[in-house]
C-alpha atoms as a PDB file:
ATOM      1  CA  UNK A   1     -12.844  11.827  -8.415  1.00  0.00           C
ATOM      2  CA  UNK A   2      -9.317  12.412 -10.056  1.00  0.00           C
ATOM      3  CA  UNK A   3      -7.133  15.098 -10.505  1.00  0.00           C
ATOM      4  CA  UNK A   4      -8.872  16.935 -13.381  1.00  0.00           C
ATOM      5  CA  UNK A   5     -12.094  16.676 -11.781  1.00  0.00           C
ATOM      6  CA  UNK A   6     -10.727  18.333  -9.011  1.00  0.00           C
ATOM      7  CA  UNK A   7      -9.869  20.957 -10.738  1.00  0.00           C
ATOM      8  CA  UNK A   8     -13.022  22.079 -12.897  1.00  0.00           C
ATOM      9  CA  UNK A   9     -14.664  21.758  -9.245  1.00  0.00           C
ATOM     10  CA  UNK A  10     -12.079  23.791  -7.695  1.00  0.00           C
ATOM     11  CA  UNK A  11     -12.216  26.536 -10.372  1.00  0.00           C
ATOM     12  CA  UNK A  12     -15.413  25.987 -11.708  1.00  0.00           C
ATOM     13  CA  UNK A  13     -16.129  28.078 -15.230  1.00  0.00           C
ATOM     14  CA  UNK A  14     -12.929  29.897 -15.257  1.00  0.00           C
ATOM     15  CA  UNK A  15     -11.627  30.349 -18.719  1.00  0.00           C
ATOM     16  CA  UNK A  16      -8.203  31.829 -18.126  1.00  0.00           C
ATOM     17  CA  UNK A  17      -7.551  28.704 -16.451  1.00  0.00           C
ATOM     18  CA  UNK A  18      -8.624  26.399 -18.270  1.00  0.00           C
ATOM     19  CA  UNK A  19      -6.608  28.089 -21.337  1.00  0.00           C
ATOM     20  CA  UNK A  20      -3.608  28.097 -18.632  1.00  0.00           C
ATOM     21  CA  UNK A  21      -3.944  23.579 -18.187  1.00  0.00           C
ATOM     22  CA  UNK A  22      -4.067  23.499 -22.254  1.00  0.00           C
ATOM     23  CA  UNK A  23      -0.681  25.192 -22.288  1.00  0.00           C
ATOM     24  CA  UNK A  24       1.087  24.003 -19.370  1.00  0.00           C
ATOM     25  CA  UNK A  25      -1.044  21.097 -18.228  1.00  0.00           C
ATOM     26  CA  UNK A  26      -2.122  20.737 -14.740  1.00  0.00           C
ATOM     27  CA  UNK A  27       1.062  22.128 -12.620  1.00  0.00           C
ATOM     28  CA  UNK A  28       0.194  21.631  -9.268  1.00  0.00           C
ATOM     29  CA  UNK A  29      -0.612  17.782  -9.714  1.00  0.00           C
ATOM     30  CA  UNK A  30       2.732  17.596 -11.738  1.00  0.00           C
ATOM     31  CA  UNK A  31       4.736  19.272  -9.056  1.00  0.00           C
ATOM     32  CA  UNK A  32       2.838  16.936  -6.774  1.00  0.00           C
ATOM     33  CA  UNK A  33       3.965  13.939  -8.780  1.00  0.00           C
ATOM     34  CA  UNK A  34       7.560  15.285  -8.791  1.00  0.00           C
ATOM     35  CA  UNK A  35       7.863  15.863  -5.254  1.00  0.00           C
ATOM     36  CA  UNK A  36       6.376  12.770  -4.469  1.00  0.00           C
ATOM     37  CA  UNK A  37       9.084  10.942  -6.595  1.00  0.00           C
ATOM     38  CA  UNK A  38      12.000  13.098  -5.005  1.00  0.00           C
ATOM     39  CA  UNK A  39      10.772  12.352  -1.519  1.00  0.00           C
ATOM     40  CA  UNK A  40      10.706   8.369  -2.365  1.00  0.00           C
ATOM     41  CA  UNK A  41      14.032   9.011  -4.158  1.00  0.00           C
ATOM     42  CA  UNK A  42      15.400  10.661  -0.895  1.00  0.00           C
ATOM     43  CA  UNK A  43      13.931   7.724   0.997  1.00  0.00           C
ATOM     44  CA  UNK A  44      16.464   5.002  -0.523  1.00  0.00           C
ATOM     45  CA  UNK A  45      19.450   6.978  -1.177  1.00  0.00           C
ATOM     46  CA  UNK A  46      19.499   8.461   2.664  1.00  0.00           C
ATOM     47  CA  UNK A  47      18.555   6.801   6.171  1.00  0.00           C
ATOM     48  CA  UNK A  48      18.277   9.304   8.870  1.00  0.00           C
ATOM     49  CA  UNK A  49      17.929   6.686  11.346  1.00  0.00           C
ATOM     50  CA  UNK A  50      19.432   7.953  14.634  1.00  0.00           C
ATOM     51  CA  UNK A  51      22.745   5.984  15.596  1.00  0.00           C
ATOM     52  CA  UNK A  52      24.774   5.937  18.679  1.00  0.00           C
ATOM     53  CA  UNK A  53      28.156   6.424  17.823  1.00  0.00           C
ATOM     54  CA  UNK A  54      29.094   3.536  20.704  1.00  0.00           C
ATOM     55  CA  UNK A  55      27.343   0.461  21.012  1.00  0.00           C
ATOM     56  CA  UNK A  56      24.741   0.325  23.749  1.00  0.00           C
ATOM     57  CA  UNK A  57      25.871  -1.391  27.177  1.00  0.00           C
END
């Protein structure tokens, strides 16, 4: 099932919406899509790793 299939199933016969996703285009999967590429973004540029500020004895 992808992301469009989803959708009808989600929302059924619901022409407002479906006149919404042939304006826009499906927003939640491409806020999904853009958060997912931030987070992976955020992954190599930071490293929250915990670090002692002394080296362990």
């Amino acid at each position: 099932m992808n992301q469009q299939d989803r959708t009808a199933h989600a929302w059924g016969d619901a022409p407002i919406y479906d006149k919404l996703v042939a304006e826009r285009g499906v927003v939640p999967a491409q806020v999904n899509a853009a958060a997912a590429r931030i987070l992976q973004e955020a992954d190599r540029s930071l490293d929250f790793g915990l670090r002692l500020p002394y080296p362990a004895a």
